[in-house]
N, C-alpha and C. Protein backbone atom coordinates (compact mmCIF):
# COMPACT_ATOMS: atom_id res chain seq x y z
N UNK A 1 -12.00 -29.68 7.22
CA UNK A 1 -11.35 -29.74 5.93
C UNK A 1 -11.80 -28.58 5.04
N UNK A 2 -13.03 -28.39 4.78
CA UNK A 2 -13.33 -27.08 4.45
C UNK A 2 -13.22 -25.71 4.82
N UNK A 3 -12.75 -25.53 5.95
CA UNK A 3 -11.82 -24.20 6.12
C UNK A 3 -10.89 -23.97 5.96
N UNK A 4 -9.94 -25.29 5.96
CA UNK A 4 -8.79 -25.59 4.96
C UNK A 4 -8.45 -25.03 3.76
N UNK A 5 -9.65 -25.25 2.77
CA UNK A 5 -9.84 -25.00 1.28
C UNK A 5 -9.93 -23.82 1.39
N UNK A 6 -11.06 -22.81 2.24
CA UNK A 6 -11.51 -21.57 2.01
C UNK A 6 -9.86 -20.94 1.73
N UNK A 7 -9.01 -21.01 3.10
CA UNK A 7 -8.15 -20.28 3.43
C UNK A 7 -6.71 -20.39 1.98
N UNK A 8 -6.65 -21.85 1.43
CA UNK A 8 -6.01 -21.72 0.40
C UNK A 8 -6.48 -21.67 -1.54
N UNK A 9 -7.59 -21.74 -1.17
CA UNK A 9 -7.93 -21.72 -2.42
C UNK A 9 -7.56 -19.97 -3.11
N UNK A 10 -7.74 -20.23 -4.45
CA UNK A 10 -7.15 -19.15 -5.15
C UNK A 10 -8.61 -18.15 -5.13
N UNK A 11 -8.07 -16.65 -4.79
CA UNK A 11 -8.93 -15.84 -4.40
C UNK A 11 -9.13 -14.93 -5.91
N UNK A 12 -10.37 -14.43 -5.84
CA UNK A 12 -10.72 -13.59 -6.95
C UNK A 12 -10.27 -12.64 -7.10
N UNK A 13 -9.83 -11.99 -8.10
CA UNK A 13 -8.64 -10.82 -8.82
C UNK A 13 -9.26 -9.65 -8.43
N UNK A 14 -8.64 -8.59 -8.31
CA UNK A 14 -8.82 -7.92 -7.74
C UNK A 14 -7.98 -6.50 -7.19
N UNK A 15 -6.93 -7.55 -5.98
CA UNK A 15 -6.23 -6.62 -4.89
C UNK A 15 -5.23 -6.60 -5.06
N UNK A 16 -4.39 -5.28 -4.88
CA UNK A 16 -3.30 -4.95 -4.98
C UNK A 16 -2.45 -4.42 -3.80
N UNK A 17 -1.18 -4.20 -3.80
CA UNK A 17 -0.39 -3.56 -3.19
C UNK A 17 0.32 -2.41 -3.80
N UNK A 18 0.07 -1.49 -3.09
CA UNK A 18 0.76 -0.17 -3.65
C UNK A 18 1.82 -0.06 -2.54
N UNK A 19 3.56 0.32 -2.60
CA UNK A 19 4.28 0.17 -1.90
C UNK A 19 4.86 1.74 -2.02
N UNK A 20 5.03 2.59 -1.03
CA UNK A 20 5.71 4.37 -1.50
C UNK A 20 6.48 4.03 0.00
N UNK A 21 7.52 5.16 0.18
CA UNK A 21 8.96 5.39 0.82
C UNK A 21 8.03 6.69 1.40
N UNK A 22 8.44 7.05 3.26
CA UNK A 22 8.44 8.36 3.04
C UNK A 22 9.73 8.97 4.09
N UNK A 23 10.13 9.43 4.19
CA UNK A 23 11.53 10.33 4.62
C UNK A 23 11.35 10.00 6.36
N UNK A 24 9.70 9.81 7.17
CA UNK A 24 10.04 9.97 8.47
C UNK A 24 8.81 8.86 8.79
N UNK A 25 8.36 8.34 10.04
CA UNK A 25 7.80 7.80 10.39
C UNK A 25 6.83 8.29 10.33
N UNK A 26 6.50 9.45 10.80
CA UNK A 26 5.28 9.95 11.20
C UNK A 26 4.72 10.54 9.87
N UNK A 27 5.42 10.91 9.27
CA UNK A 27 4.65 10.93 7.36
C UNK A 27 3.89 9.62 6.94
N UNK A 28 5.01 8.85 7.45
CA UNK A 28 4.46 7.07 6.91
C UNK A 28 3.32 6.85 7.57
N UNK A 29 2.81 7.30 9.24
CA UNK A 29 1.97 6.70 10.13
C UNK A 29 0.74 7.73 9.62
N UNK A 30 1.01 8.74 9.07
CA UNK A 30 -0.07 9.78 8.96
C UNK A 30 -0.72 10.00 7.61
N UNK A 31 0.03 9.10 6.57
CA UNK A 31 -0.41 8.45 5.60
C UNK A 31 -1.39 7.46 5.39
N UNK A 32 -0.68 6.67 6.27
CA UNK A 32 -1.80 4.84 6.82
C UNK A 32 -2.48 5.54 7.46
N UNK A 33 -2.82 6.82 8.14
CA UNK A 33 -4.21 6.35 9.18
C UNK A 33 -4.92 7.14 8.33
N UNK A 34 -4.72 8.17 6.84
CA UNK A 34 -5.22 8.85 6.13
C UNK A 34 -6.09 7.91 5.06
N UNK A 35 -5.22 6.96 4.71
CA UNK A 35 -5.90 6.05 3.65
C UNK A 35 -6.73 5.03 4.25
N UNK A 36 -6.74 4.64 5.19
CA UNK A 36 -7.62 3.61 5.91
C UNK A 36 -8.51 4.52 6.34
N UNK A 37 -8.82 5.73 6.70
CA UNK A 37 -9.99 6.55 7.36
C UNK A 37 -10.64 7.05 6.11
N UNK A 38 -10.17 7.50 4.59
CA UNK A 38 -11.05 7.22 3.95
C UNK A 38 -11.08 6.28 3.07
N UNK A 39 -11.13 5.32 3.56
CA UNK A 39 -11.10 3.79 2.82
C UNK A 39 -10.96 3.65 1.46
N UNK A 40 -9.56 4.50 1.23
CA UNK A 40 -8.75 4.39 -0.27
C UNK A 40 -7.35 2.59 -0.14
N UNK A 41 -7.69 2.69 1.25
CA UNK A 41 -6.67 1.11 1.37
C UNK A 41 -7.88 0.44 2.84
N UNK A 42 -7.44 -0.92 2.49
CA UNK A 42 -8.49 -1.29 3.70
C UNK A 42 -7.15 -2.15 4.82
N UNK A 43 -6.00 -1.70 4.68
CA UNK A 43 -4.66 -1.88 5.81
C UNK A 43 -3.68 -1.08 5.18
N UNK A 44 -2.48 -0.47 6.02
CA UNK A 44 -1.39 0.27 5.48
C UNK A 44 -0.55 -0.63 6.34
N UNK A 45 0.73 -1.47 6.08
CA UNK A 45 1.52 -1.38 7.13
C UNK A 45 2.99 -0.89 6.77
N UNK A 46 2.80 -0.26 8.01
CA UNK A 46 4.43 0.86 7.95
C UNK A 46 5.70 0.12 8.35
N UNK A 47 6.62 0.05 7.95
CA UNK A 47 7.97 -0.64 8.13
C UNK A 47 9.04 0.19 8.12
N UNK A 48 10.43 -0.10 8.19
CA UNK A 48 11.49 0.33 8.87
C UNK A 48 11.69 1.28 10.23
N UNK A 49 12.99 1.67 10.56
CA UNK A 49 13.68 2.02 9.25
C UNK A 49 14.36 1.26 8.02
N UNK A 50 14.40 1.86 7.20
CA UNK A 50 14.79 1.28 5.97
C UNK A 50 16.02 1.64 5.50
N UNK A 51 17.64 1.51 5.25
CA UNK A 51 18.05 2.54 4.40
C UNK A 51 18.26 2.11 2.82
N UNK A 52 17.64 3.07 2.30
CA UNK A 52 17.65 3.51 0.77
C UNK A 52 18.63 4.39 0.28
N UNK A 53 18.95 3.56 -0.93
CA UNK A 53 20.66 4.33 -1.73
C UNK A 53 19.50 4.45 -2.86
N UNK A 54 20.23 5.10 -4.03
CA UNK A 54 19.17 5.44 -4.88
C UNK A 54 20.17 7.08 -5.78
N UNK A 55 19.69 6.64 -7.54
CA UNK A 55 20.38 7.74 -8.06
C UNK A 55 19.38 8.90 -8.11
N UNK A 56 20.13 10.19 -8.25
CA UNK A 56 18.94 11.30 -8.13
C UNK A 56 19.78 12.67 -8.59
N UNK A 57 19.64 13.31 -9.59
CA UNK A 57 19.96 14.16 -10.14
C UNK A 57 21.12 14.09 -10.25
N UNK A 58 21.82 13.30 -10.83
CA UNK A 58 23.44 12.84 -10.65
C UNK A 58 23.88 12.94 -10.03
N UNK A 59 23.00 12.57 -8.71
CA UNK A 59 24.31 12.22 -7.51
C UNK A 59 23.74 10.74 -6.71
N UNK A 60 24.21 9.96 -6.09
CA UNK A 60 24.05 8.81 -5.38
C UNK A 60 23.77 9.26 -3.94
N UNK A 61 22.26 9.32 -3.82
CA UNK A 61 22.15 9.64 -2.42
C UNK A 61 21.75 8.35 -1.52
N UNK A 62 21.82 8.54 -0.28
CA UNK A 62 21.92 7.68 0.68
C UNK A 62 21.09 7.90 2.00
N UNK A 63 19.46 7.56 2.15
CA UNK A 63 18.95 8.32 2.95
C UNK A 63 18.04 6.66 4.39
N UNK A 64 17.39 7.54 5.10
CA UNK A 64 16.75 6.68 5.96
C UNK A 64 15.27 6.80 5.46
N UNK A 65 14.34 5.66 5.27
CA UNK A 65 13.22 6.01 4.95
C UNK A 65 12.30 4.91 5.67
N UNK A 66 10.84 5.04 5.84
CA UNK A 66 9.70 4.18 5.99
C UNK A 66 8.90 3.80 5.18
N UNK A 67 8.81 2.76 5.47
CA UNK A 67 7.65 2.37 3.75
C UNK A 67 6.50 1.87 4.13
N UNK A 68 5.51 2.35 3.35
CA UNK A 68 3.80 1.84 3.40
C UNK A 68 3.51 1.11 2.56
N UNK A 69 3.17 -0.21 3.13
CA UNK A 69 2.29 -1.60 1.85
C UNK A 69 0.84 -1.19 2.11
N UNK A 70 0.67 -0.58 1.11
CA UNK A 70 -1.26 -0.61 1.27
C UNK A 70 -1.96 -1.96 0.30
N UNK A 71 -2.66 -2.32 0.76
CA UNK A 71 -3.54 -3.10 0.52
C UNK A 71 -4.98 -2.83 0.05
N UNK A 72 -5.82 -2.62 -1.42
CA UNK A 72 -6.59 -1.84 -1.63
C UNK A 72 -7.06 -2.87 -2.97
N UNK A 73 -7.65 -2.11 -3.62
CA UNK A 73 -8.62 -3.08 -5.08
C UNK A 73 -8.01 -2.19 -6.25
N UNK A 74 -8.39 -3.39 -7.23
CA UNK A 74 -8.18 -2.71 -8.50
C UNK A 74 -8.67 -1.60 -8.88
N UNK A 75 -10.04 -1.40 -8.47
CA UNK A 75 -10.87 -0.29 -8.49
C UNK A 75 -10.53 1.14 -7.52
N UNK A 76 -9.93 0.75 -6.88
CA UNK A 76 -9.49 1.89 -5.58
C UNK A 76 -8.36 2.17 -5.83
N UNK A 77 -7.31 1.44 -6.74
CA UNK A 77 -5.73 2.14 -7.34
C UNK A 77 -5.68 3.42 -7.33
N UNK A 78 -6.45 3.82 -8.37
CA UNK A 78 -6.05 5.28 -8.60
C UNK A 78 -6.53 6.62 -7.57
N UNK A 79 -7.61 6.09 -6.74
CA UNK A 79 -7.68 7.13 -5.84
C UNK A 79 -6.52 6.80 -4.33
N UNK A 80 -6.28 5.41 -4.54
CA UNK A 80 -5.34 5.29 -3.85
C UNK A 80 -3.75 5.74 -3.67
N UNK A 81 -3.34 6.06 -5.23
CA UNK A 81 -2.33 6.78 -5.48
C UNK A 81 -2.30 7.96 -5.60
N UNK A 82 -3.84 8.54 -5.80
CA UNK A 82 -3.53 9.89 -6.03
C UNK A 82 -3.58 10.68 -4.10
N UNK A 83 -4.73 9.90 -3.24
CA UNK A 83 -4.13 9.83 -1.85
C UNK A 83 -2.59 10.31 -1.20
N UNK A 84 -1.97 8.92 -1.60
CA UNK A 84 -0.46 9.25 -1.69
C UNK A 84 0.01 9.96 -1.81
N UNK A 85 -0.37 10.67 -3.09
CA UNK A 85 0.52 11.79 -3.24
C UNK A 85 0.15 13.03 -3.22
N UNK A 86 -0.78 13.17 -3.00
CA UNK A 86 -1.12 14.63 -2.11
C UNK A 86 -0.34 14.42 -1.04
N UNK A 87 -0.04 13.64 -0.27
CA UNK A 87 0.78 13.56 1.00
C UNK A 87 2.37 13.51 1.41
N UNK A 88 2.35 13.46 0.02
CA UNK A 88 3.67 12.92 -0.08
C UNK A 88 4.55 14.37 -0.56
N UNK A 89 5.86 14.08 0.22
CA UNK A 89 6.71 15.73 -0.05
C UNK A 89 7.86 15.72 -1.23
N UNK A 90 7.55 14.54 -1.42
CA UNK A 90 8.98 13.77 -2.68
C UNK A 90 8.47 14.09 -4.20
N UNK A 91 9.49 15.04 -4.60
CA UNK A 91 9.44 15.33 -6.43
C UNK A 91 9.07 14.24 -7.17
N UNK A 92 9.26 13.01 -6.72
CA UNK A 92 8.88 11.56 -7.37
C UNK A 92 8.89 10.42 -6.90
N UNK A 93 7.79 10.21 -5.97
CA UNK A 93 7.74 9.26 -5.05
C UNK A 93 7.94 7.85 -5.51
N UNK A 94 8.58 7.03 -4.58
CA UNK A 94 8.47 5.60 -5.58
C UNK A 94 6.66 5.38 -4.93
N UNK A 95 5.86 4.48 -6.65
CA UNK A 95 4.69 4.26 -6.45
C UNK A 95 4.68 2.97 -7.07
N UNK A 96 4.90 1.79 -6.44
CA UNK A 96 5.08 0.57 -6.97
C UNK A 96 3.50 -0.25 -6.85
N UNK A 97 3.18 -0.54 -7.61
CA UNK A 97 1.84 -1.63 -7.58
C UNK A 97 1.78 -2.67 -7.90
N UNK A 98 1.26 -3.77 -7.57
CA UNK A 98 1.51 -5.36 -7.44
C UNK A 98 0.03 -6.08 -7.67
N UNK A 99 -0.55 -6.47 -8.82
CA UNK A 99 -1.50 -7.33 -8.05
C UNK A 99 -0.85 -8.40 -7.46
N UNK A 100 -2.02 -8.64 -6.28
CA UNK A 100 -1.73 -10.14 -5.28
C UNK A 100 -2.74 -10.96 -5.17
N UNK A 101 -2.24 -12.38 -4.72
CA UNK A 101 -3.24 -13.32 -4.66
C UNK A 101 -3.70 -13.35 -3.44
N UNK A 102 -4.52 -13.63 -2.92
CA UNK A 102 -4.72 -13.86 -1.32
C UNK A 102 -5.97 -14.44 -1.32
N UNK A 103 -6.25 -14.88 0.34
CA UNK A 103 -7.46 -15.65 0.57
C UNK A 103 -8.81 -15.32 0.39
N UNK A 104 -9.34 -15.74 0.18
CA UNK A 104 -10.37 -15.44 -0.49
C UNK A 104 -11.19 -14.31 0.46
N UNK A 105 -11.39 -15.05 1.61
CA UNK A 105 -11.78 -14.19 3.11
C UNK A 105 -10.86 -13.15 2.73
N UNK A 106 -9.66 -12.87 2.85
CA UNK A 106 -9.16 -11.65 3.13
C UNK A 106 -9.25 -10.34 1.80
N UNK A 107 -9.41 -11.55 0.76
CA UNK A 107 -9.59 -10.44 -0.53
C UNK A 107 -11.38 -9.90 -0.33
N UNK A 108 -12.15 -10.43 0.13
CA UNK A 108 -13.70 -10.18 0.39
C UNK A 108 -13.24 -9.03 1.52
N UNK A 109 -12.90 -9.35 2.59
CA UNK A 109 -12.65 -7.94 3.11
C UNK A 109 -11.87 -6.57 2.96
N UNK A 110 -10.68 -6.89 1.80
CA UNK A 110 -10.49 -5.72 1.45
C UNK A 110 -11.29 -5.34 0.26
N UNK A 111 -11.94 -6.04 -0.12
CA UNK A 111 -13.19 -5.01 -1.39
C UNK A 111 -14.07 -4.86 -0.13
N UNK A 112 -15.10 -5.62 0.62
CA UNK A 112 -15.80 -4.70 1.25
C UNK A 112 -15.35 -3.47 1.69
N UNK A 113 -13.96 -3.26 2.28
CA UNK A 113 -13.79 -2.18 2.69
C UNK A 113 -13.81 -1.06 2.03
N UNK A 114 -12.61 -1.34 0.88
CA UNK A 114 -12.75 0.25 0.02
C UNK A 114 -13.45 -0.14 -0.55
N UNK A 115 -14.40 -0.80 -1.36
CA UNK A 115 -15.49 -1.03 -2.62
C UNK A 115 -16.81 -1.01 -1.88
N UNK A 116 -16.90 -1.46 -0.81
CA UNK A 116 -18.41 -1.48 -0.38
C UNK A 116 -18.68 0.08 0.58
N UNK A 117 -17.39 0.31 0.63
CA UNK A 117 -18.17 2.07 1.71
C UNK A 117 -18.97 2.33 1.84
């Protein structure tokens, strides 16, 4: 019953998700293995393809993209975004951030990761 609780009880504040688009897979994959190797996110996971419509200098473009959910701390945001975007080839990347709730175990391991280095 008590591992029960651990796994749903409400976890300490903290962790976020930072969510960015990038044009190819291997930007997206070479991103995640950039931020997890220097433990600016302590998981990246890469998804699509995606397709993204989207306005952009007055025109409606229509492209294929991959997206990275990093998983990182309040404290690690900003080196986490600024990460990003050194890497990133886009005039204005989307840089969406979320705090999230999660298990307590899993929020302890993403601060050990980027917070305890």
């Amino acid at each position: 019953m008590s591992s029960v609780r651990s796994v749903v009880a409400p976890s300490l504040p903290g962790i976020v998700e930072i969510r960015t688009t990038f044009p190819s897979r291997g930007a997206a994959e070479a991103c995640a293995a950039r931020l997890v190797h220097e433990r600016l996110a302590a998981c990246v996971q890469v998804d699509g393809p995606l397709h993204s419509t989207y306005a952009w200098n007055g025109a409606i473009e229509s492209v294929q993209e991959w997206r990275c959910t990093c998983k990182t701390t309040s404290a690690g945001e900003v080196a986490c975004l600024r990460g990003i975007a050194a890497l990133h080839d886009y005039e204005t990347p989307e840089l969406l951030v979320t705090p999230v709730s999660a298990s307590p175990a899993y929020a302890a391991w993403v601060r050990g990761y980027v917070d305890g280095g």
